[in-house]
N, C-alpha and C. Protein backbone atom coordinates (compact mmCIF):
# COMPACT_ATOMS: atom_id res chain seq x y z
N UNK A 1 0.82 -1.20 0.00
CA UNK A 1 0.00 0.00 0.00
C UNK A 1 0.86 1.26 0.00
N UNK A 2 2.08 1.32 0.36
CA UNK A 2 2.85 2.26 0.52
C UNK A 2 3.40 2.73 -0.78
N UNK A 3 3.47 1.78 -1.54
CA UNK A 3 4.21 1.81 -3.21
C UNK A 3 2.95 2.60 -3.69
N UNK A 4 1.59 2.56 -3.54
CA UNK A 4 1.09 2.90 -4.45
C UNK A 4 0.60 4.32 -3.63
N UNK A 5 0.71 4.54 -2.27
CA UNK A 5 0.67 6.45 -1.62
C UNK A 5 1.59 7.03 -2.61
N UNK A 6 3.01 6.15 -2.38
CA UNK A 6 4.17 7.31 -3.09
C UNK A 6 3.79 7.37 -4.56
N UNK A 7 3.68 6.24 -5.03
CA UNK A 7 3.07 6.83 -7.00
C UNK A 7 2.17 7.72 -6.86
N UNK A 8 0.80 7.47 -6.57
CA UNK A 8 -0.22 8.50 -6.10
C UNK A 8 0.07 10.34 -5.85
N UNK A 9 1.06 10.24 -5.04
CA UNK A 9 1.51 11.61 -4.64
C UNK A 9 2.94 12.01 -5.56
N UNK A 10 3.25 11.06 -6.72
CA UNK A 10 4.33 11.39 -7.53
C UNK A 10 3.01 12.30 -8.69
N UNK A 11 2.32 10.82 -8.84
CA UNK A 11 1.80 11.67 -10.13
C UNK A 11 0.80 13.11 -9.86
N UNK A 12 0.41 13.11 -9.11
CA UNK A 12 -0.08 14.44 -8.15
C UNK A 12 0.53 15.24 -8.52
N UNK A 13 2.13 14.99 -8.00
CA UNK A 13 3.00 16.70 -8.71
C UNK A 13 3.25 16.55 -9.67
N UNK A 14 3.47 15.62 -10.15
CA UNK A 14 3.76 15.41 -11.49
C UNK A 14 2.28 16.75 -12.82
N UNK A 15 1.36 15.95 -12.32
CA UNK A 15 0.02 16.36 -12.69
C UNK A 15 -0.14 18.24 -12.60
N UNK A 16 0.17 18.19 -11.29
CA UNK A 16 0.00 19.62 -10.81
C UNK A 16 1.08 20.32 -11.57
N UNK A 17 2.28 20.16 -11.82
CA UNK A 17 3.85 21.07 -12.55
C UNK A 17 3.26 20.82 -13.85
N UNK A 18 2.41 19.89 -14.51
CA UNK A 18 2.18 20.27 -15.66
C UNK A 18 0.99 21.32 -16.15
N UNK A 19 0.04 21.18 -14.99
CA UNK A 19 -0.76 22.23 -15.28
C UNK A 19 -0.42 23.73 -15.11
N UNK A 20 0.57 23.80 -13.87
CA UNK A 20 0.87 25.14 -13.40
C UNK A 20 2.13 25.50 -14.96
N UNK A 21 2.84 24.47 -15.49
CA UNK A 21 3.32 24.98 -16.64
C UNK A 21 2.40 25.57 -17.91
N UNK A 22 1.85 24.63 -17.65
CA UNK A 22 0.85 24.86 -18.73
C UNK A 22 -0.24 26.25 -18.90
N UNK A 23 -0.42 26.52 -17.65
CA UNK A 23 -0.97 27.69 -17.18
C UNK A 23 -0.19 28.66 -17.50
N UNK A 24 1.07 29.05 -17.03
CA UNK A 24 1.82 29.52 -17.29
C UNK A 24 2.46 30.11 -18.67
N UNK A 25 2.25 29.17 -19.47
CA UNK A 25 2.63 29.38 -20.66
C UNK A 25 1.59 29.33 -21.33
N UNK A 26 0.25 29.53 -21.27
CA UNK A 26 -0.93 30.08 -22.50
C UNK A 26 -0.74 30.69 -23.05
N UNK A 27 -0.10 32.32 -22.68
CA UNK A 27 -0.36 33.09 -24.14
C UNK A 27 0.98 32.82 -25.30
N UNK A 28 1.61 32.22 -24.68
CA UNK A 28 2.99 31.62 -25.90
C UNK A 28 2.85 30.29 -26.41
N UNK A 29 1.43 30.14 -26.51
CA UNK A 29 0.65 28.90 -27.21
C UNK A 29 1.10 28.70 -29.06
N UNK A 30 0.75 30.40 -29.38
CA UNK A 30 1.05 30.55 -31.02
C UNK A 30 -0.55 30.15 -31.60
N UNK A 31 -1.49 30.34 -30.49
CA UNK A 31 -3.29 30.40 -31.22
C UNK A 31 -3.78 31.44 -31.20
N UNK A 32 -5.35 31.46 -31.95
CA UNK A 32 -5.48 32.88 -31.70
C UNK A 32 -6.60 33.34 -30.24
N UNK A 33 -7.41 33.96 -30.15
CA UNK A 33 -7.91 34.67 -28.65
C UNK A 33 -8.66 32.92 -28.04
N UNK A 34 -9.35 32.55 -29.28
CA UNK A 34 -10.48 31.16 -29.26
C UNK A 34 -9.42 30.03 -28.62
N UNK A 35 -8.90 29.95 -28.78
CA UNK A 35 -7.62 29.08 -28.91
C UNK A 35 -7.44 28.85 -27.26
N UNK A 36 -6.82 30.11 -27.02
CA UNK A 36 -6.17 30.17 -25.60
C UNK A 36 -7.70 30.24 -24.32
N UNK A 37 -9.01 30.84 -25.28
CA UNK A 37 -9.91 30.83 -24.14
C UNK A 37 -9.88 29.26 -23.90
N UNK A 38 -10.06 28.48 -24.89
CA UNK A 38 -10.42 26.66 -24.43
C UNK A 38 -9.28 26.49 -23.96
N UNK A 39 -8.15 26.57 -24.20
CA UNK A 39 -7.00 26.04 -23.31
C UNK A 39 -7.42 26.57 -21.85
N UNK A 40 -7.55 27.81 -21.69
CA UNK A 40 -8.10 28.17 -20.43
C UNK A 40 -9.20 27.21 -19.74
N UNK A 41 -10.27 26.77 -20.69
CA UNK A 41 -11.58 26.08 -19.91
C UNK A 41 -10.74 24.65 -19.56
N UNK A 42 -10.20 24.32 -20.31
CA UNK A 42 -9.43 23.21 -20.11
C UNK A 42 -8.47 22.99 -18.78
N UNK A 43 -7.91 23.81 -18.53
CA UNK A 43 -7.04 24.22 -17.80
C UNK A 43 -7.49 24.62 -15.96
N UNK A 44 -8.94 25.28 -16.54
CA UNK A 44 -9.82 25.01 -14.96
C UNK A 44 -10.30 23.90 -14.69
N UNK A 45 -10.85 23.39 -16.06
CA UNK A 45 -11.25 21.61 -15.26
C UNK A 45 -10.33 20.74 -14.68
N UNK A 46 -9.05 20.72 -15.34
CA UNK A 46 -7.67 19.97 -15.25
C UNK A 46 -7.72 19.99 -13.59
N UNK A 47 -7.67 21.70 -13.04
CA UNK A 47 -7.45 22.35 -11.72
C UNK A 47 -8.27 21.77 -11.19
N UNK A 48 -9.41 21.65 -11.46
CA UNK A 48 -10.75 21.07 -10.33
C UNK A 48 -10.22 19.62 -10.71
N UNK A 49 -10.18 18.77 -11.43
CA UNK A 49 -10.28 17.54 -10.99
C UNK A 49 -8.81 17.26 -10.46
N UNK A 50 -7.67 17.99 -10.34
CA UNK A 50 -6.65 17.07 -9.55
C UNK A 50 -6.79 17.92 -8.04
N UNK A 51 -8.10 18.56 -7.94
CA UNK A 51 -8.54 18.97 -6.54
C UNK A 51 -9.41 17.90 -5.85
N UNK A 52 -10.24 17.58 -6.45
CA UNK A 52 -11.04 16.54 -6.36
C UNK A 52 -9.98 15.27 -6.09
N UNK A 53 -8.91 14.66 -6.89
CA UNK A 53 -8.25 13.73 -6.49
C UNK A 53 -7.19 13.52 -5.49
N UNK A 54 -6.97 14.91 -5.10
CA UNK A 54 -6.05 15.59 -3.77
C UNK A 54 -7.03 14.81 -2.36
N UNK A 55 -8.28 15.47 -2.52
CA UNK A 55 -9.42 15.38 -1.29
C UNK A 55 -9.21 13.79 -1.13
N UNK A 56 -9.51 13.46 -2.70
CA UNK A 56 -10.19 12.06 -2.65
C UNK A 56 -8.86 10.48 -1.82
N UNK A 57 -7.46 11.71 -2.23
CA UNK A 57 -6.24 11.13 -1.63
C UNK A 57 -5.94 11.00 -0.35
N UNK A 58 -6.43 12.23 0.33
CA UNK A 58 -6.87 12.29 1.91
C UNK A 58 -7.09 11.60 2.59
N UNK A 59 -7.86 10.81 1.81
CA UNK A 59 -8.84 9.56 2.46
C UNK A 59 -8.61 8.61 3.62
N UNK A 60 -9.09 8.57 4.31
CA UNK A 60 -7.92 7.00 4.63
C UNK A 60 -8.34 5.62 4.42
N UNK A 61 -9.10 5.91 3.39
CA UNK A 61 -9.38 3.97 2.79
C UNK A 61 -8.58 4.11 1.95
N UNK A 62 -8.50 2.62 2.20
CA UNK A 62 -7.44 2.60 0.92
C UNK A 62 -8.05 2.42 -0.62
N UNK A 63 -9.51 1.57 -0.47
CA UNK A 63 -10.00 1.65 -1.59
C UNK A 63 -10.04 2.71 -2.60
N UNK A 64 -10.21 4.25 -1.69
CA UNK A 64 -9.77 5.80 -2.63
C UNK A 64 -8.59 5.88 -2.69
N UNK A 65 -7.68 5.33 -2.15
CA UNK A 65 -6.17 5.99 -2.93
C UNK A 65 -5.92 4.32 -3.94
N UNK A 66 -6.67 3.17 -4.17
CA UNK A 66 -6.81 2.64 -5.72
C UNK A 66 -7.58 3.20 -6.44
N UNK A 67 -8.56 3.80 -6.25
CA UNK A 67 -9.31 4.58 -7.28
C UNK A 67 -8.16 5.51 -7.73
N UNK A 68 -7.59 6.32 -6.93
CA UNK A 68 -7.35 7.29 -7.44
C UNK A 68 -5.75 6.89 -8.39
N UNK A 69 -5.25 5.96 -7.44
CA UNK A 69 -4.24 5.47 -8.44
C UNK A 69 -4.52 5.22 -9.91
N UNK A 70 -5.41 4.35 -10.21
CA UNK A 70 -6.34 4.26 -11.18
C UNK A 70 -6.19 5.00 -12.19
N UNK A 71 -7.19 5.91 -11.67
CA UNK A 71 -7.94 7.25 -12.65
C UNK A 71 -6.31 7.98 -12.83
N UNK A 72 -5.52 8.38 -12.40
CA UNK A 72 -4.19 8.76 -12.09
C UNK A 72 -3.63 8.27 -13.46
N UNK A 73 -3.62 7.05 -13.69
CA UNK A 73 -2.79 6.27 -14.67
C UNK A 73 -3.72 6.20 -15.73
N UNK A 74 -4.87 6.70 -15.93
CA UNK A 74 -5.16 6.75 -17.32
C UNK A 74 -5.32 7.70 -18.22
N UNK A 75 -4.96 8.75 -17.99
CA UNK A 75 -3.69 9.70 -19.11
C UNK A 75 -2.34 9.13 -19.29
N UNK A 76 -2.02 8.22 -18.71
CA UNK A 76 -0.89 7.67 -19.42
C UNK A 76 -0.81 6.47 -20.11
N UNK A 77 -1.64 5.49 -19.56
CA UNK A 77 -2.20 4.57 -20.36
C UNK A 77 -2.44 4.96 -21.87
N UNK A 78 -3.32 6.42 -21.75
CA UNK A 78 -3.97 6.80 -23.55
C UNK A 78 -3.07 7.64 -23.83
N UNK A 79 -1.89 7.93 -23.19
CA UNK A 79 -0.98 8.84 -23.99
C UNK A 79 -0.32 7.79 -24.45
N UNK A 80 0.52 6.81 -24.35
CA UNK A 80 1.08 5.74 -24.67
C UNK A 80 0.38 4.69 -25.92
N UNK A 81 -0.59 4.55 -25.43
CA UNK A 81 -1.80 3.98 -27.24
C UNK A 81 -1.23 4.65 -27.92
N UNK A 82 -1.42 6.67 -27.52
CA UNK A 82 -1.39 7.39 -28.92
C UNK A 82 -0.26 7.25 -29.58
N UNK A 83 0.79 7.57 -28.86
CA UNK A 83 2.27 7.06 -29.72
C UNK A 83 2.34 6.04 -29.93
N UNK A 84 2.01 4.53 -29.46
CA UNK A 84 2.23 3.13 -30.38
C UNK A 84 1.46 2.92 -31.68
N UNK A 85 0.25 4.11 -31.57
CA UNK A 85 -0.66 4.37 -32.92
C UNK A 85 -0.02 5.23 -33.77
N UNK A 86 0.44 6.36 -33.60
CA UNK A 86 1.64 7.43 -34.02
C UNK A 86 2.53 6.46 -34.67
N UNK A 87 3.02 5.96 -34.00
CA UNK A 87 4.05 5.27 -34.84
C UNK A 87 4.24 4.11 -35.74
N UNK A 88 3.20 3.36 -35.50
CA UNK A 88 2.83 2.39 -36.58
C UNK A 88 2.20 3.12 -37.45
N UNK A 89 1.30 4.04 -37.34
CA UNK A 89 0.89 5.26 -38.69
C UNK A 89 2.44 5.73 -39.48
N UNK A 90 2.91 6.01 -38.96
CA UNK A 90 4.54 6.44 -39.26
C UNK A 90 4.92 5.47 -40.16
N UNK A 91 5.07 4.24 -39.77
CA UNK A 91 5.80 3.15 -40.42
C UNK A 91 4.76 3.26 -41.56
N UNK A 92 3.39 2.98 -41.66
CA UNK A 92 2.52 2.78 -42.42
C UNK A 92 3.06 3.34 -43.48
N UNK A 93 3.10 4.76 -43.27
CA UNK A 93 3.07 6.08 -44.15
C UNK A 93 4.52 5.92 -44.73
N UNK A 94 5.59 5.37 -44.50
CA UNK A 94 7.07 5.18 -45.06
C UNK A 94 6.80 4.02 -45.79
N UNK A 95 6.02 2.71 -45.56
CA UNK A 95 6.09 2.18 -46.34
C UNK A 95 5.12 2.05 -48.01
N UNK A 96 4.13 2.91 -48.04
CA UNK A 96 3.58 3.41 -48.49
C UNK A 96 4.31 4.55 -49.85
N UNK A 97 4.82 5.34 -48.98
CA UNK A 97 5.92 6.32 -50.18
C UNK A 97 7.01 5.35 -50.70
N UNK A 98 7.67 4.05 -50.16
CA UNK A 98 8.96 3.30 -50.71
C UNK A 98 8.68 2.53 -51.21
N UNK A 99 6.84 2.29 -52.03
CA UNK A 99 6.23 1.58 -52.81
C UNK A 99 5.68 -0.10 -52.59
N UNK A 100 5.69 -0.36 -51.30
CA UNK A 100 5.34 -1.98 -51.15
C UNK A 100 4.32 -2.50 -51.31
């Protein structure tokens, strides 16, 4: 149970330094006003739900800090699809132009 507090509270900051970067750096996005307002709406929900998973970390069941481990790991779960999809598109697309 201890392995999964410390992941829990890794990806927490982890989570949080990317939003506060991300925050941070809106208007050097390179979009135009539309652009940066949704990054903005985006950017408050982001805030509320790793508030919500802060509280929900509090907890002292442990059943909420597996939930939250969970929910935690699935932006990385679907960031990881996207590049093994990225990149077999990649290959696709090379073999495609070298005529096979």
């Amino acid at each position: 149970m201890k392995t999964i507090t410390l992941l829990n509270w890794t990806l927490l900051v982890v989570y949080g330094m990317l939003l506060t970067y991300s925050s941070l750096t809106i208007n050097q996005s390179g979009t135009d006003a539309a652009g940066r307002g949704m990054a903005a709406g985006y950017l408050f929900v982001g805030f509320i739900l790793l508030a919500i998973l802060l509280v929900i970390n509090f907890l002292p069941f442990q059943l909420a800090q597996i939930v939250v481990f969970v929910v935690l790991l699935l932006p990385v779960a679907s960031g990881l699809v996207h590049w093994i999809g990225q990149a077999s598109m990649r290959i696709q697309t090379k073999q495609n132009n070298d005529g096979r």
